[in-house]
PDB file of N, CA and C in Angstrom:
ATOM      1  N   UNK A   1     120.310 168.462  75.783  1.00  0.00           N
ATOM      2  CA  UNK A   1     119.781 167.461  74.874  1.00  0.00           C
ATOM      3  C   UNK A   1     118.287 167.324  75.119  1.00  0.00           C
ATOM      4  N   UNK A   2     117.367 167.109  74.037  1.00  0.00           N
ATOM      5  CA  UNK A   2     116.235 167.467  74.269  1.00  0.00           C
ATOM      6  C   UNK A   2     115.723 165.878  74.240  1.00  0.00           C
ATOM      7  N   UNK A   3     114.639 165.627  74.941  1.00  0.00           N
ATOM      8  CA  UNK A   3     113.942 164.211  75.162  1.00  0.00           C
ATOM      9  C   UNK A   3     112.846 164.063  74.225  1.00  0.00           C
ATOM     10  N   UNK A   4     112.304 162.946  74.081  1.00  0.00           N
ATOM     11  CA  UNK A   4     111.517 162.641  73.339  1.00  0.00           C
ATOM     12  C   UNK A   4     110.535 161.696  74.660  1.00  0.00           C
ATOM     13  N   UNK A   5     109.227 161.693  74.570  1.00  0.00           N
ATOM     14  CA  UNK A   5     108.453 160.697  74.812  1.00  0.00           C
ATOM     15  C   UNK A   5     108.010 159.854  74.558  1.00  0.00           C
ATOM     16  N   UNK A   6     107.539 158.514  74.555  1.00  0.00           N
ATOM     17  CA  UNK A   6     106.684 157.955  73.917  1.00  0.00           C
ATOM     18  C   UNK A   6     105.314 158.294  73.088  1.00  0.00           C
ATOM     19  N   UNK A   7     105.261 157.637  72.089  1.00  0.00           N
ATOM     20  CA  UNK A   7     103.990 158.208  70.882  1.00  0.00           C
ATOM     21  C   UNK A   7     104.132 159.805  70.986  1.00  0.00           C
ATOM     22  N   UNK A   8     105.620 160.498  71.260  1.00  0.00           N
ATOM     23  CA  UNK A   8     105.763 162.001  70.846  1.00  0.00           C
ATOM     24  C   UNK A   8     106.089 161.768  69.476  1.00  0.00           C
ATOM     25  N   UNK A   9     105.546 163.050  68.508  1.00  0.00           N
ATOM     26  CA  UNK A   9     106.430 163.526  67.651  1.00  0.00           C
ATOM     27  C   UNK A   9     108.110 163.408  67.822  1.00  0.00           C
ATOM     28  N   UNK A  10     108.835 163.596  66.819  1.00  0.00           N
ATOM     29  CA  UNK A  10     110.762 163.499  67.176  1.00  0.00           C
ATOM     30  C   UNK A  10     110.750 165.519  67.221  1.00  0.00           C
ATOM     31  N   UNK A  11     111.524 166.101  67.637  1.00  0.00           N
ATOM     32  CA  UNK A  11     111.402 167.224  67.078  1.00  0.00           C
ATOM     33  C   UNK A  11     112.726 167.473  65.605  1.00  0.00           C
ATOM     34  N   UNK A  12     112.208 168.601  64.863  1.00  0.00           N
ATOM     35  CA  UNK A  12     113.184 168.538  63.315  1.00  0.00           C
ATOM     36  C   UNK A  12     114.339 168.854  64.159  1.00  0.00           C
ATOM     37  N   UNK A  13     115.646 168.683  63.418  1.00  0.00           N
ATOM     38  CA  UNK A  13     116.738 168.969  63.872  1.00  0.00           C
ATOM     39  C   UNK A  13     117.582 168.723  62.593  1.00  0.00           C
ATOM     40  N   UNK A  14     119.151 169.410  62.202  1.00  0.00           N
ATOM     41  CA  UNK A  14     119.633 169.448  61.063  1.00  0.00           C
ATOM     42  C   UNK A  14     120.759 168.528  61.502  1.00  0.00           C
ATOM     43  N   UNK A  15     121.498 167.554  60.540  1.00  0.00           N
ATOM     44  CA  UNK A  15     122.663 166.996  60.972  1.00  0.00           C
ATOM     45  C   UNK A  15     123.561 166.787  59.347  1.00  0.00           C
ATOM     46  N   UNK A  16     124.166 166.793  59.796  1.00  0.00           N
ATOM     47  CA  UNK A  16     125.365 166.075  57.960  1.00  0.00           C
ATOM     48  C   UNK A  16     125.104 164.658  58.256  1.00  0.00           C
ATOM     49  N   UNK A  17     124.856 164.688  56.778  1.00  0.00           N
ATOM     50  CA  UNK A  17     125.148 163.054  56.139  1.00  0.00           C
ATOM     51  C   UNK A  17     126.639 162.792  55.928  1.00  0.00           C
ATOM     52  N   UNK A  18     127.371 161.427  55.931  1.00  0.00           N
ATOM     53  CA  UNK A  18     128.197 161.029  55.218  1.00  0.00           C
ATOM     54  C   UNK A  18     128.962 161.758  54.354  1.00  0.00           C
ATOM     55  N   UNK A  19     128.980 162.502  53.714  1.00  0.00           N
ATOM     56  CA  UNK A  19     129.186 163.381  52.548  1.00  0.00           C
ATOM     57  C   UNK A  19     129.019 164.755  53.190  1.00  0.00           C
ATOM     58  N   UNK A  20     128.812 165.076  53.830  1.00  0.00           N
ATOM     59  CA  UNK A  20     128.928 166.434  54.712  1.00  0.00           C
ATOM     60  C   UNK A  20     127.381 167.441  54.368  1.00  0.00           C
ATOM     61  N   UNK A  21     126.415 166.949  53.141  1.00  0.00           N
ATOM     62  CA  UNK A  21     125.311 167.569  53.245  1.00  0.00           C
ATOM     63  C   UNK A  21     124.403 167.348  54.277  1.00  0.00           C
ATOM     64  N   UNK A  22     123.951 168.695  54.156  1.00  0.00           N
ATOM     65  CA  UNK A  22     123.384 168.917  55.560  1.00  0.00           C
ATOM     66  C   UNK A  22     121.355 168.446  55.356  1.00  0.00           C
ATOM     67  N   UNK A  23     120.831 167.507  56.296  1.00  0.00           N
ATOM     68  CA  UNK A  23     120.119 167.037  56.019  1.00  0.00           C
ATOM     69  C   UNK A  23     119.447 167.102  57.496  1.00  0.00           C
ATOM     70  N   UNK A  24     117.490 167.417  56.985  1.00  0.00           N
ATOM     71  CA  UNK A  24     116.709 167.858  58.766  1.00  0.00           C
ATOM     72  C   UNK A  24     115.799 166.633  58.732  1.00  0.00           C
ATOM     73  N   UNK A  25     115.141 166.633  59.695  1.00  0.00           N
ATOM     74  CA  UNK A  25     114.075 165.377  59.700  1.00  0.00           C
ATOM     75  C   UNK A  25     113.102 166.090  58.699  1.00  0.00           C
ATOM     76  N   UNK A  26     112.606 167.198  59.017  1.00  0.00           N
ATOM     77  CA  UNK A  26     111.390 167.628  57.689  1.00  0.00           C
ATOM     78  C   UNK A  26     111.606 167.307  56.799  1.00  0.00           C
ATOM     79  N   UNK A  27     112.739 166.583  56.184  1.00  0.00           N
ATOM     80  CA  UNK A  27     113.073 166.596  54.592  1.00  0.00           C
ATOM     81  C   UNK A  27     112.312 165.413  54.323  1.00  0.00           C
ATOM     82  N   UNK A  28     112.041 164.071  55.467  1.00  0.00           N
ATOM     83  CA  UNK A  28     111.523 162.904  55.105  1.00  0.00           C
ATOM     84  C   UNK A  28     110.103 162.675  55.786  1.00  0.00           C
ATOM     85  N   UNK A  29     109.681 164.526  55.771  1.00  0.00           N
ATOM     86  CA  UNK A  29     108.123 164.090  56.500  1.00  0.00           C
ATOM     87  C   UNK A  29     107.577 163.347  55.173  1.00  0.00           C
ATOM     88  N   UNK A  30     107.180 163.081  54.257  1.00  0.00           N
ATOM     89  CA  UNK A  30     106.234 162.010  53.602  1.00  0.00           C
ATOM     90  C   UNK A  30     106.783 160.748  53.433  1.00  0.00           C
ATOM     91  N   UNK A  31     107.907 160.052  54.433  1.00  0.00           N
ATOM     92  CA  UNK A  31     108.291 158.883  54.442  1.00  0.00           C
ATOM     93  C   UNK A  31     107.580 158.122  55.857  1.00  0.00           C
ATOM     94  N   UNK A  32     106.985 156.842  55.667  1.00  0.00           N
ATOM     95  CA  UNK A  32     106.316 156.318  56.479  1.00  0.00           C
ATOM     96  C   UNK A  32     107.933 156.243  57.566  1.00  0.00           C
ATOM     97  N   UNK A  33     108.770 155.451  57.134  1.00  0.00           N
ATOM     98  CA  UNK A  33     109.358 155.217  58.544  1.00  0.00           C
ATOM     99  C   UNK A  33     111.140 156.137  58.183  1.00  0.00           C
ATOM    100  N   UNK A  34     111.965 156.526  59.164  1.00  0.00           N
ATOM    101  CA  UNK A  34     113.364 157.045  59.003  1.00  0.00           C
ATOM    102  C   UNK A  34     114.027 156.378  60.002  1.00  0.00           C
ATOM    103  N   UNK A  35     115.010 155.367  59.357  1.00  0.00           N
ATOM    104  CA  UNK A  35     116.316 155.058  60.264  1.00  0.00           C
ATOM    105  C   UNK A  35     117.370 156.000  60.506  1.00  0.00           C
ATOM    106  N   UNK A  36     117.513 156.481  61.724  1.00  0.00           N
ATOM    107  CA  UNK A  36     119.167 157.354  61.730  1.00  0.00           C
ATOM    108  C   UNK A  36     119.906 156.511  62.491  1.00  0.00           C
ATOM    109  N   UNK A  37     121.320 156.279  61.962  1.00  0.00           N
ATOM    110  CA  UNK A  37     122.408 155.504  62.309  1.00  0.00           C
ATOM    111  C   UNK A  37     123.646 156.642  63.041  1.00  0.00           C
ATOM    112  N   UNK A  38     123.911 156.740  63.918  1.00  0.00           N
ATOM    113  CA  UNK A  38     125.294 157.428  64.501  1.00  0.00           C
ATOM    114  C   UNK A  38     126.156 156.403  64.749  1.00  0.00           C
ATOM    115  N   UNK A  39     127.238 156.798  63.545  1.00  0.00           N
ATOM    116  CA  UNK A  39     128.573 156.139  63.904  1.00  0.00           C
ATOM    117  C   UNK A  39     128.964 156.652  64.786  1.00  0.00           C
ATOM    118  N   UNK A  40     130.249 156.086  65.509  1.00  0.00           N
ATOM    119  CA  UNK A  40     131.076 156.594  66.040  1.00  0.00           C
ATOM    120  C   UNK A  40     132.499 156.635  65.941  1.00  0.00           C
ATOM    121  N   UNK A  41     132.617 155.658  64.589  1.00  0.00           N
ATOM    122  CA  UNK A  41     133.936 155.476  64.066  1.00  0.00           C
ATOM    123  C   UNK A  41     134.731 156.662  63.126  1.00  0.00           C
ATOM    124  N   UNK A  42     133.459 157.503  62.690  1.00  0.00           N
ATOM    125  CA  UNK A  42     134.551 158.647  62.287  1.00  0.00           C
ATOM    126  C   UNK A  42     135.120 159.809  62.892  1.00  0.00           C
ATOM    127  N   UNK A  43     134.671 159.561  64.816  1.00  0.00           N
ATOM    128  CA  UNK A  43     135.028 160.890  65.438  1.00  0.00           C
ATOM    129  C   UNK A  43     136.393 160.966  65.776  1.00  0.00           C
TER     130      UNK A  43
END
């Protein structure tokens, strides 16, 4: 698992949405801020 630092960049990484499309952080580089939520109720 890779770390992050403080005031680092996140690095891109691909994950499924809800719906099983597959979605990377680059997709929301021109969004000021990105919430990611991990359930754990559907494992």
């Amino acid at each position: 698992m890779a770390s992050v630092e403080v005031n680092q960049k996140a690095p891109n990484f691909v994950m499924n949405d809800y719906k099983g499309n597959k979605l990377q952080l680059s997709d929301f580089r021109s969004k000021k801020n990105v919430l990611i939520v991990f359930n754990r109720g559907f494992m």
